[in-house]
Structures are given as structure tokens and as C-alpha cells.
Protein backbone atom coordinates (compact mmCIF):
# COMPACT_ATOMS: atom_id res chain seq x y z
CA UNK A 1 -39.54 33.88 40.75
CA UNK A 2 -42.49 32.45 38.18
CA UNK A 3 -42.56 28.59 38.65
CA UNK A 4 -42.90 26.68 34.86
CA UNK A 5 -44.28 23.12 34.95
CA UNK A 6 -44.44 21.30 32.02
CA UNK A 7 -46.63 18.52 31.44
CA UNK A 8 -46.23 15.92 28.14
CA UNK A 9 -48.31 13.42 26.82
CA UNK A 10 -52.23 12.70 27.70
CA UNK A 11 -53.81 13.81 30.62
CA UNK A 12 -57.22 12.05 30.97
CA UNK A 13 -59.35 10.51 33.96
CA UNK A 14 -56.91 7.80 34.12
CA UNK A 15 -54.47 10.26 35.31
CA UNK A 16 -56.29 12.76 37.09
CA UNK A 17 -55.55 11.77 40.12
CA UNK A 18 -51.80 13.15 39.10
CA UNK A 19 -53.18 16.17 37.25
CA UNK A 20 -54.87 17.14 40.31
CA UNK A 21 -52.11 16.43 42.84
CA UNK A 22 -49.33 18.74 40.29
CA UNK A 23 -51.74 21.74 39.71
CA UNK A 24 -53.36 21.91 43.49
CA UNK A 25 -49.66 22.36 45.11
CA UNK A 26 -49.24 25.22 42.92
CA UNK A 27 -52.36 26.98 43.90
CA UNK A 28 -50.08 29.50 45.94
CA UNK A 29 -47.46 30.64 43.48
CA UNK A 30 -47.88 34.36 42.44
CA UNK A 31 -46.46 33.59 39.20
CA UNK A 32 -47.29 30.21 37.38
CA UNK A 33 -46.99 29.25 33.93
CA UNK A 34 -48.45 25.55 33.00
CA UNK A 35 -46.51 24.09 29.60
CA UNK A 36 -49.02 22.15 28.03
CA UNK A 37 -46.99 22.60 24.55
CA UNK A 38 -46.06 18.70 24.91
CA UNK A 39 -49.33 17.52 25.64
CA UNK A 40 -51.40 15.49 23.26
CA UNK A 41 -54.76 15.03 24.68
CA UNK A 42 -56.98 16.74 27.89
CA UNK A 43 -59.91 15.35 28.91
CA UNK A 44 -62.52 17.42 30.79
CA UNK A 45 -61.83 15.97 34.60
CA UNK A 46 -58.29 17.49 34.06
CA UNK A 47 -59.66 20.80 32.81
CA UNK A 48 -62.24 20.90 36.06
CA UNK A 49 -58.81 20.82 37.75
CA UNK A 50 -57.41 23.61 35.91
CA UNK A 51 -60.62 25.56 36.89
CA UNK A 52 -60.34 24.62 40.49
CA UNK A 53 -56.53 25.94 40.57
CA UNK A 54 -57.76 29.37 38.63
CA UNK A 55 -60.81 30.11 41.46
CA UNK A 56 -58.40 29.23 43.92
CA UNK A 57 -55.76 31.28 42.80
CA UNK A 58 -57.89 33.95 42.21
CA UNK A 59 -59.47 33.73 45.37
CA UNK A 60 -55.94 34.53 46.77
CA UNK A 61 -55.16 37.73 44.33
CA UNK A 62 -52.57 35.86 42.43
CA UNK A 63 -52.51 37.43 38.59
CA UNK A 64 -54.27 34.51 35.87
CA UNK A 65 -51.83 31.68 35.40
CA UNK A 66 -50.50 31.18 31.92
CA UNK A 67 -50.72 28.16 29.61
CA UNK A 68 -48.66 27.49 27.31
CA UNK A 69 -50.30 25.61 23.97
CA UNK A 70 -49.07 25.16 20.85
CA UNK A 71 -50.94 27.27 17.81
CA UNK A 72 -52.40 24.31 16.37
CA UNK A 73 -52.83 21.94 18.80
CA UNK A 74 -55.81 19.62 20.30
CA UNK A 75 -55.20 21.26 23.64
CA UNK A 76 -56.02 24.81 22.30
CA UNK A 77 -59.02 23.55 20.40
CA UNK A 78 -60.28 22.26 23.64
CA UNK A 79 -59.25 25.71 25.66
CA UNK A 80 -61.13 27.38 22.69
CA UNK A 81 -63.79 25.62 22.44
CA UNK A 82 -64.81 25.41 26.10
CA UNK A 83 -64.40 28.92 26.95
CA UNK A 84 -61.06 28.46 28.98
CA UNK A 85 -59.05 30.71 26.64
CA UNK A 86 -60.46 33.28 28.21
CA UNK A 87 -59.93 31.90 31.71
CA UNK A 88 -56.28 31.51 31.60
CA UNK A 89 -53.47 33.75 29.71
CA UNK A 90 -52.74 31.56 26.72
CA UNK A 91 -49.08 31.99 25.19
CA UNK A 92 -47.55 30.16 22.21
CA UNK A 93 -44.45 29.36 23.77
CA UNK A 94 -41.61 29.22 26.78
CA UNK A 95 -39.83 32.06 24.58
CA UNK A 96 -42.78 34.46 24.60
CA UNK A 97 -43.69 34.21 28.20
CA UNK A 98 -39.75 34.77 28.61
CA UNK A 99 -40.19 37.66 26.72
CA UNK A 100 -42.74 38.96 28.80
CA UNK A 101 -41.51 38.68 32.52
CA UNK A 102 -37.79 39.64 33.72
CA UNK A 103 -37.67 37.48 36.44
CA UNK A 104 -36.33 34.11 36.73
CA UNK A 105 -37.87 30.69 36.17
CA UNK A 106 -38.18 27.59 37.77
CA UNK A 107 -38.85 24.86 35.38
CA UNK A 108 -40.71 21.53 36.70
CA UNK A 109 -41.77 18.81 35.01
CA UNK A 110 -45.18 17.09 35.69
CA UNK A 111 -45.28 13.53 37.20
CA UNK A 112 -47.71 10.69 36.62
CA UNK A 113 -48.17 8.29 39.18
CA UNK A 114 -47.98 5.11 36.30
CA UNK A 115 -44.52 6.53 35.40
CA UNK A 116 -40.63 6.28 37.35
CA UNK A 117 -39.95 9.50 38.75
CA UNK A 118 -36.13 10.36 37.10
């Protein structure tokens, strides 16, 4: 089963103590797609996470985890721009990674510690 999480909003050092905390307990799923379609601004202690996670999983023979960023987005500019792109498996969308695997999802959604969990 390929675990989704889906993150929204910005995701800076103010809130990397959250970042870190959601994308370290997923360092052991075989399949695991990060939604980042939502999100509006990542700073680079979030994307050091994101790194982390990748060796990690690596490290563990787990296939590259997918992000999901919009086309046009400030997210992909960053991914682009740093080199990540090539890091992770980028996909446009929920409906093209869908496309892609048969199996079933689990869809979570990413919690900061300044906001109610609901």
C-alpha cells in the first residue's frame, strides 16, 4: 500500500521542527508519495529534511519517493533549481501517480505543531 501525505501552506524554519517530525516517520515506507501541490513556500532547512528522508530511504532499498508539485509552482522552481528534481520522482499530480501504481493509497495530511490537529 503507497502512503500519500499531503502537506499545504509554508514550510520554513519556523516549522521545521514539524517538517522533520512528518517526513522522518516515513523513512520506512516502500512506497511514499509527498503532496507538496498545496504548498506555497519551502525554505532550505525543510529541503535538508527531504534529503535526509531520501539517503535514508535509500540506504534501506526503498524505490525514490515521489513529490508531487504543481507545473508552475515556487516549490518546483526551488526542486529545479537546487538540483532536487533529480533526487526525487517529481509528478504533476495525485491523478498521475494514480495512474502509475495499482495499488492502494493511504492519504495523510501533514501537521504543524502551531495548528489544532482535526
Amino acid at each position: 500500500m503507497a502512503t500519500v501525505v499531503a502537506f499545504a501552506g509554508e514550510w520554513d524554519v519556523a516549522s521545521q521542527k514539524s517538517f522533520r517530525r512528518e517526513v522522518r516517520r516515513l523513512d520506512e515506507e516502500s512506497v511514499l508519495i509527498l503532496d507538496f501541490s498545496e504548498v506555497a513556500y519551502v525554505d532550505s532547512s525543510c529541503l535538508a529534511e527531504l534529503i535526509v528522508m531520501e539517503r535514508k530511504r535509500s540506504e534501506s532499498g526503498f524505490p525514490r519517493a515521489t513529490l508531487i508539485v504543481k507545473a508552475v509552482s515556487p516549490v518546483r522552481k526551488v526542486l529545479e533549481v537546487s538540483g532536487l528534481a533529480k533526487i526525487f520522482r517529481i509528478a504533476g499530480s495525485l491523478d498521475e501517480v494514480q495512474a502509475e501504481h495499482k495499488e492502494p493509497f493511504v492519504v495523510e495530511y501533514a501537521q504543524r505543531d502551531d495548528e489544532p490537529y482535526g
